[in-house]
N, C-alpha and C. Protein backbone atom coordinates (compact mmCIF):
# COMPACT_ATOMS: atom_id res chain seq x y z
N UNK A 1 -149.19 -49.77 32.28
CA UNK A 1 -150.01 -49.34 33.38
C UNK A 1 -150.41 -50.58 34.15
N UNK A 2 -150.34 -50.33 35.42
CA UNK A 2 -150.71 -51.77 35.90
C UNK A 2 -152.19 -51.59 36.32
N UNK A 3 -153.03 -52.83 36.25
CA UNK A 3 -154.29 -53.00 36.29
C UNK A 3 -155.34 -52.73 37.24
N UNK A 4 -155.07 -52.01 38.17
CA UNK A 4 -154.89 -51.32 39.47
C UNK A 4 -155.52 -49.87 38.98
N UNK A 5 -155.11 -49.15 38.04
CA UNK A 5 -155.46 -47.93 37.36
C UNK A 5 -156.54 -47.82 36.50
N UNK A 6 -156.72 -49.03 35.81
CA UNK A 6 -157.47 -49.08 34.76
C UNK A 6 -158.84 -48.24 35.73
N UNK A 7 -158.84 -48.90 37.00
CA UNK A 7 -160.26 -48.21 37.63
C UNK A 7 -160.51 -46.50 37.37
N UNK A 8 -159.32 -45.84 37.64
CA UNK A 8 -159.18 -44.76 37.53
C UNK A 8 -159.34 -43.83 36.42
N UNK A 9 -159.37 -44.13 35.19
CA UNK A 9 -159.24 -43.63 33.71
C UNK A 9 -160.36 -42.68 33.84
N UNK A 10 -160.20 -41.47 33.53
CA UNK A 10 -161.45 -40.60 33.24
C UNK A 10 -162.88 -41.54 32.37
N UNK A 11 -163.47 -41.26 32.64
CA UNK A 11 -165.07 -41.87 31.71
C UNK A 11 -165.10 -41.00 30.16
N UNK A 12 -164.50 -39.58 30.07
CA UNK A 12 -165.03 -39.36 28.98
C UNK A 12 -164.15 -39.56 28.02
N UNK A 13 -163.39 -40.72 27.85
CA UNK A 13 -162.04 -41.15 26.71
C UNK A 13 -163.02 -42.21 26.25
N UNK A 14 -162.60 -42.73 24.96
CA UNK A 14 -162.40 -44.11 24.51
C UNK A 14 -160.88 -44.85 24.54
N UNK A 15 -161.13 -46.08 25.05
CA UNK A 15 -159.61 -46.65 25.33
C UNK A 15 -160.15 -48.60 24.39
N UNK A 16 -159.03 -48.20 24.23
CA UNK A 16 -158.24 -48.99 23.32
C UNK A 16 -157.28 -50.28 24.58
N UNK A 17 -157.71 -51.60 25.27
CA UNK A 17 -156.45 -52.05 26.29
C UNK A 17 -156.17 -53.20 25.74
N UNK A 18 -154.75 -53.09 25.65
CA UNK A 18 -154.05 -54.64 25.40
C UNK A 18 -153.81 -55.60 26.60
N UNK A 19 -154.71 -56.28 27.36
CA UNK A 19 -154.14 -56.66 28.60
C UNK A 19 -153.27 -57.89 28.71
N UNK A 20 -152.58 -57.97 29.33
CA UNK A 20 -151.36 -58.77 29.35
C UNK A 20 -151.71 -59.48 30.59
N UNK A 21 -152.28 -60.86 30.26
CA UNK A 21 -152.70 -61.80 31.09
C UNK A 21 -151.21 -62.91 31.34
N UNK A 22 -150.91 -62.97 32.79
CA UNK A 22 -149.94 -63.94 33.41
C UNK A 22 -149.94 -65.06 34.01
N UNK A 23 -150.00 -66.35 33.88
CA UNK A 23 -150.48 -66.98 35.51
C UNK A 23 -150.02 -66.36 36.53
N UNK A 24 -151.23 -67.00 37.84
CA UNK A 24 -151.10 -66.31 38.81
C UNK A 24 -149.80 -67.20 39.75
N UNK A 25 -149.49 -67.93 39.45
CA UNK A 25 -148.06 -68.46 40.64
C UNK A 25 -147.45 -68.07 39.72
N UNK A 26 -147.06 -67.79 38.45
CA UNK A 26 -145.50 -66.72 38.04
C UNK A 26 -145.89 -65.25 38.49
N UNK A 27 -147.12 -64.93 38.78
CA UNK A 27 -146.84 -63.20 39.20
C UNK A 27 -146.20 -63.51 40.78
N UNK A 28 -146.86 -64.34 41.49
CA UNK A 28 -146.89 -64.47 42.40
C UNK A 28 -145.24 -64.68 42.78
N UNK A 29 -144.83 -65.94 42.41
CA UNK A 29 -143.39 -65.71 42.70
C UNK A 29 -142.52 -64.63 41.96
N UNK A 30 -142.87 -63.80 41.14
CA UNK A 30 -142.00 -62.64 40.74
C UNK A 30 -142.45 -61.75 41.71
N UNK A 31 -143.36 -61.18 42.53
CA UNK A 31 -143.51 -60.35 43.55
C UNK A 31 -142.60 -60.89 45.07
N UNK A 32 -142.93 -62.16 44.78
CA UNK A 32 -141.99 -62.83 46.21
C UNK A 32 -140.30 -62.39 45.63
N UNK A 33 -139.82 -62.56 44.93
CA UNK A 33 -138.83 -62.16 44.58
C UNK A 33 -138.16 -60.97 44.71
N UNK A 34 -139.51 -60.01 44.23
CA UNK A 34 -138.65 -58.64 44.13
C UNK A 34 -139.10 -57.93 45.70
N UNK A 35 -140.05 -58.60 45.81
CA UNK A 35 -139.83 -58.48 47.81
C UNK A 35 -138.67 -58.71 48.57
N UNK A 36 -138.14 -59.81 48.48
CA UNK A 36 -136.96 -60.41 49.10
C UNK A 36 -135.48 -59.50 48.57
N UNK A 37 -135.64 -59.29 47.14
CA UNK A 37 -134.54 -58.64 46.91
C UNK A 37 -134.76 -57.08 47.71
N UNK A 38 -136.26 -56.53 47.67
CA UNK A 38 -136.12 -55.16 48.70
C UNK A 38 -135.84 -55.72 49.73
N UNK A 39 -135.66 -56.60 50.65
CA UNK A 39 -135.78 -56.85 51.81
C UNK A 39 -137.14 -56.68 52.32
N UNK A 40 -138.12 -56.73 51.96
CA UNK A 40 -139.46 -56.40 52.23
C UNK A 40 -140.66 -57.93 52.64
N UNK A 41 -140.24 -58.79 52.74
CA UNK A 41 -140.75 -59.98 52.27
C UNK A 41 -140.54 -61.29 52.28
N UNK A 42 -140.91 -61.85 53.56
CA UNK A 42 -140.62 -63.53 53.58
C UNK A 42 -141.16 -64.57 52.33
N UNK A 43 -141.84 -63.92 51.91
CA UNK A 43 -142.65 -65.11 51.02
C UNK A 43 -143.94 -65.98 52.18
N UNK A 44 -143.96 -65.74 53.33
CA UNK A 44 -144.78 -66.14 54.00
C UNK A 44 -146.13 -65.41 53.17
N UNK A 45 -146.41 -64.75 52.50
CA UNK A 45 -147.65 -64.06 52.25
C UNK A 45 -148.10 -64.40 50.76
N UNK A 46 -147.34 -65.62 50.23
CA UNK A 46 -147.66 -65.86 49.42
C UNK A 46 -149.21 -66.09 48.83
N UNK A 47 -149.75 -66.89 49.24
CA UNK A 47 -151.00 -67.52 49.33
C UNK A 47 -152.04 -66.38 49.68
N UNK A 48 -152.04 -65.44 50.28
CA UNK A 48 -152.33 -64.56 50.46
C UNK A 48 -152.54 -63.52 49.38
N UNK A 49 -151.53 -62.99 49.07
CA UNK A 49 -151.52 -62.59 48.07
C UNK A 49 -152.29 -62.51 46.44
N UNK A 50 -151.65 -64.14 46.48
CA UNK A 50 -152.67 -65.01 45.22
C UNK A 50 -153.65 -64.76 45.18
N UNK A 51 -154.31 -64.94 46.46
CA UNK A 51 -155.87 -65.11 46.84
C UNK A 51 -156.42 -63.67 46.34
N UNK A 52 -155.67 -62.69 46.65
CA UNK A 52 -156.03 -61.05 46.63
C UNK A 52 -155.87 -60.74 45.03
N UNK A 53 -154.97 -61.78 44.43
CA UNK A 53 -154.91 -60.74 43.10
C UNK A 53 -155.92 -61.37 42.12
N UNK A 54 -155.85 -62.93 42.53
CA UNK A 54 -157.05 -63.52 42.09
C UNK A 54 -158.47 -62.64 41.68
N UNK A 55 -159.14 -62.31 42.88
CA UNK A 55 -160.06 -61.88 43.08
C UNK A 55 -159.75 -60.21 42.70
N UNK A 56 -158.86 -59.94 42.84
CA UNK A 56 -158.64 -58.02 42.03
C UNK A 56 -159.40 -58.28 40.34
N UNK A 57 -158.33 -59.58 39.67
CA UNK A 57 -158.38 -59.50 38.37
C UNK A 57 -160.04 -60.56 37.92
N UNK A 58 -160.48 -61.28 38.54
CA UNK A 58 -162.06 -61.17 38.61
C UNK A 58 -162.90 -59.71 38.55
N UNK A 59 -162.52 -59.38 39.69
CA UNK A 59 -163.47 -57.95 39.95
C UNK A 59 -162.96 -57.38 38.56
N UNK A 60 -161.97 -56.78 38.01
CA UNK A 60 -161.87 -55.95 37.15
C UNK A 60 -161.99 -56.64 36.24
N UNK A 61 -162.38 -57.70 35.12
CA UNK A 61 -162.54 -58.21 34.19
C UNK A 61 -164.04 -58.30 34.05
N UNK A 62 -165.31 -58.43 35.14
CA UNK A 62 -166.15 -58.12 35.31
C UNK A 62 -166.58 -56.27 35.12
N UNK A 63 -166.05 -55.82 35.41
CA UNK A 63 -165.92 -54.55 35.52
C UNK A 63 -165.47 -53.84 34.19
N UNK A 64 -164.51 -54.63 33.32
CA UNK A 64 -163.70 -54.22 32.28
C UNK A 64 -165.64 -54.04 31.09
N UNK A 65 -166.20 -55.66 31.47
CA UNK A 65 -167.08 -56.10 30.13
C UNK A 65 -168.38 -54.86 29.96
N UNK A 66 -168.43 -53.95 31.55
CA UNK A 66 -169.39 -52.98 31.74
C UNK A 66 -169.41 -51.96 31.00
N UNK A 67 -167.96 -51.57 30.93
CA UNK A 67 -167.30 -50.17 30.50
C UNK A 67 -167.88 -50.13 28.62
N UNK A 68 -168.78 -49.10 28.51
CA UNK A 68 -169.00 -49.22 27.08
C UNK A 68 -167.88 -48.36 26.17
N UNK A 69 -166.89 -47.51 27.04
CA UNK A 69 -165.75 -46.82 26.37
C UNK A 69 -164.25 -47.45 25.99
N UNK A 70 -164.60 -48.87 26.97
CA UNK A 70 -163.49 -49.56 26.67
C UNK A 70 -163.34 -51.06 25.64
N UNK A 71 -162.34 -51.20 24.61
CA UNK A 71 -161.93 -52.26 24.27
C UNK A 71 -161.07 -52.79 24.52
N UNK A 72 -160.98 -54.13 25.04
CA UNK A 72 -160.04 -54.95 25.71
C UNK A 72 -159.37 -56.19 24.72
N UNK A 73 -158.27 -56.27 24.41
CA UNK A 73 -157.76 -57.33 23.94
C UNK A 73 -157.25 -58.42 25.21
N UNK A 74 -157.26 -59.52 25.71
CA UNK A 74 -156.46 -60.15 25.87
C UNK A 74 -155.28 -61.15 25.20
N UNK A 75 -154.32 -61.15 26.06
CA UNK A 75 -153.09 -61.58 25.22
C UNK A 75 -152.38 -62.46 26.86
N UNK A 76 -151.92 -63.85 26.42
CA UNK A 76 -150.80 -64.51 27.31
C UNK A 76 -149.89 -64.56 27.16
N UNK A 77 -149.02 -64.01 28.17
CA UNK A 77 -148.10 -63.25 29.04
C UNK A 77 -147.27 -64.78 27.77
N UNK A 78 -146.74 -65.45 28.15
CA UNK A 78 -146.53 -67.00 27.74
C UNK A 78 -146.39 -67.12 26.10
N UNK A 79 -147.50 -66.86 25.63
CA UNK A 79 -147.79 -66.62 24.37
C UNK A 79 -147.04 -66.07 23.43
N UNK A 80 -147.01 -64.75 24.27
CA UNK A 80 -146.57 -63.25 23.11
C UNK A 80 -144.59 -63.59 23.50
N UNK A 81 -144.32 -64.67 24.23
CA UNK A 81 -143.15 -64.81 24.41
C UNK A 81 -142.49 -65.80 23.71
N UNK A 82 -143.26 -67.42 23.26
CA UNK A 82 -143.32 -68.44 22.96
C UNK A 82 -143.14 -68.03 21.02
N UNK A 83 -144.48 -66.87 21.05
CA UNK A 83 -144.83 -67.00 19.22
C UNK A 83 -145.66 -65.43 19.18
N UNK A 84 -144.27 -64.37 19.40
CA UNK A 84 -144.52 -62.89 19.26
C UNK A 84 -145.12 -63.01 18.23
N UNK A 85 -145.01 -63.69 17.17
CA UNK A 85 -145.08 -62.91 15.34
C UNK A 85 -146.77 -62.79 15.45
N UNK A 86 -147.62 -64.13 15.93
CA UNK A 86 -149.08 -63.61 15.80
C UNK A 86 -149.67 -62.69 16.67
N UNK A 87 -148.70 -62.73 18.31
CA UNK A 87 -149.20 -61.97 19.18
C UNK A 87 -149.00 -60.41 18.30
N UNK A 88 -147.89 -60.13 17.99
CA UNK A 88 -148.00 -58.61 17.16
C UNK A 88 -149.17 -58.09 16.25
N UNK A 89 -149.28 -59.29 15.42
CA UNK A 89 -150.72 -59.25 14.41
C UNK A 89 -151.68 -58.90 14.84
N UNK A 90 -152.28 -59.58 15.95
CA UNK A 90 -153.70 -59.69 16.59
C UNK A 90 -153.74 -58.01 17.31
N UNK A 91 -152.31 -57.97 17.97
CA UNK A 91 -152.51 -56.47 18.37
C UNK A 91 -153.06 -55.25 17.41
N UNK A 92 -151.67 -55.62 16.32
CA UNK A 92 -152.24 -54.30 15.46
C UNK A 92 -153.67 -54.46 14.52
N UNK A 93 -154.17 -55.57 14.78
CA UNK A 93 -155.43 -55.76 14.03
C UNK A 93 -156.61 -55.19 14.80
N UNK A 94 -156.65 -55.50 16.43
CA UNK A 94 -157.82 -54.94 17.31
C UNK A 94 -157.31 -53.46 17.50
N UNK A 95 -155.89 -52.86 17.31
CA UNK A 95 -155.59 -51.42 17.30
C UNK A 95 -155.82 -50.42 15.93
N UNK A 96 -156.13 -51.42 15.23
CA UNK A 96 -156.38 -51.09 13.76
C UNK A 96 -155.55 -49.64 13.56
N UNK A 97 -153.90 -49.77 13.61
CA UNK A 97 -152.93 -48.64 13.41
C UNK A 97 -152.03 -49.43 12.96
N UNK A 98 -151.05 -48.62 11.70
CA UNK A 98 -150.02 -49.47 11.03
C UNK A 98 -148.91 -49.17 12.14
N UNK A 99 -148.83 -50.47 12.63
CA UNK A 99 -147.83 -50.74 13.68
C UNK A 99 -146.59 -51.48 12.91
N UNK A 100 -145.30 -51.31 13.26
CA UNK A 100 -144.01 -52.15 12.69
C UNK A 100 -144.57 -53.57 13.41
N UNK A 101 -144.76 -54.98 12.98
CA UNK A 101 -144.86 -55.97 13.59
C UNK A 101 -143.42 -56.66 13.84
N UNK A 102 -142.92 -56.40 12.81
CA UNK A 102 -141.57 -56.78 12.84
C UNK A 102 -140.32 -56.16 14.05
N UNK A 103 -140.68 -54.75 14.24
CA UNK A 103 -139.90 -54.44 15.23
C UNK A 103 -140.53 -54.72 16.43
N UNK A 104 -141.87 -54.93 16.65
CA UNK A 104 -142.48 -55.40 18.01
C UNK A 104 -142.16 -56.67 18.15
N UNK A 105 -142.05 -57.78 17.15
CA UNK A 105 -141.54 -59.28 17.28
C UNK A 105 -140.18 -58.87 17.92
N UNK A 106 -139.06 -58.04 17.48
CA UNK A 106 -137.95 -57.85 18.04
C UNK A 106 -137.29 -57.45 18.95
N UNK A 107 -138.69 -56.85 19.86
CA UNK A 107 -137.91 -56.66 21.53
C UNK A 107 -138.64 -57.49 22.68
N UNK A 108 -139.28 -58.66 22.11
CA UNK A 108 -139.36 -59.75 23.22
C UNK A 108 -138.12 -60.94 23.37
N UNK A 109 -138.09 -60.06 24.19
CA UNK A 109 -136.79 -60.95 25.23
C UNK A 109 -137.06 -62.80 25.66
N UNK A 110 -137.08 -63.56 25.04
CA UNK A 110 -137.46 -64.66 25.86
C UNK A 110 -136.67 -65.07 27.44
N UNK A 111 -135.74 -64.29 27.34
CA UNK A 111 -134.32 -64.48 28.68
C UNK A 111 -135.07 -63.85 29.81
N UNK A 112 -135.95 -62.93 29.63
CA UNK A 112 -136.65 -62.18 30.82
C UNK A 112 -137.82 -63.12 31.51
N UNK A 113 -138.13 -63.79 30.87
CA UNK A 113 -139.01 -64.78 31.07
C UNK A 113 -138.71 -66.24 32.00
N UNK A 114 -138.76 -65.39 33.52
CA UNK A 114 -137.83 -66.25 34.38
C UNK A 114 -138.97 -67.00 35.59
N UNK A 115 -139.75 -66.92 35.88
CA UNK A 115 -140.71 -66.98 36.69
C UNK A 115 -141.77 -67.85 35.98
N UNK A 116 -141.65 -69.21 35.63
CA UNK A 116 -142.55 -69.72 35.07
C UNK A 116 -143.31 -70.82 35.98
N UNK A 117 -144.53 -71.34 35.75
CA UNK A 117 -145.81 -72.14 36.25
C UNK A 117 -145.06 -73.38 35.92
C-alpha cells in the first residue's frame, strides 16, 4: 500500500504497519524514471517533488505516532536488501505470527535495487 492511504484506513481496525523507509533521491530518481519511460516527465520537477514527498512523509509520521490503533515498524529500504536475514526477524517479532523467515530472506532480489543515493 503506498503511504498515501495509510490516511484513509477505517478508525475502527487495529493495524499492524511494516513501513518501508527509502532515501528520498532514490525514490526520487525512480519516479523520474518511470516518468520518462511513460513519457510523462522531464525530470525538470525533480526538486519539487522531493520537497513534496519530504514533507508528505513528515506529516504522516507525525500523524502515524497519534494513531492509538496503529503499530508501526520501521525498516530501510537498503537494509532489508543489504542483510534480509535480521530484517525478516524483526518483522516477524513486532508481527508476533510464525512467519517462514527463510522464505522471506528468499525473495529479496538485490538486482532490483537499481536507484541508489
Amino acid at each position: 500500500m503506498i503511504s498515501m492511504l495509510l490516511f484513509d484506513l477505517p478508525s475502527g481496525y487495529e493495524y499492524d504497519i511494516v513501513f518501508m523507509r527509502r532515501d528520498l533521491p532514490e525514490i526520487v530518481a525512480s519516479q523520474d524514471k518511470m516518468l520518462k519511460r511513460l513519457g510523462k516527465g522531464t525530470g525538470s520537477d525533480s526538486a519539487q517533488m522531493g520537497l513534496l514527498l519530504d514533507k508528505h512523509l513528515r506529516d504522516l509520521e507525525h500523524w502515524l505516532v497519534r494513531q492509538k490503533n496503529m503499530r508501526v515498524l520501521y525498516v530501510q529500504y537498503k537494509d532489508v536488501v543489504a542483510r534480509p536475514g535480521p530484517a525478516a526477524a524483526r518483522i516477524r517479532q513486532f508481527l508476533d505470527v510464525p512467519l517462514d523467515e527463510e522464505r522471506m530472506v528468499s525473495t529479496v532480489d538485490p538486482t532490483l535495487y537499481r536507484n541508489k543515493a
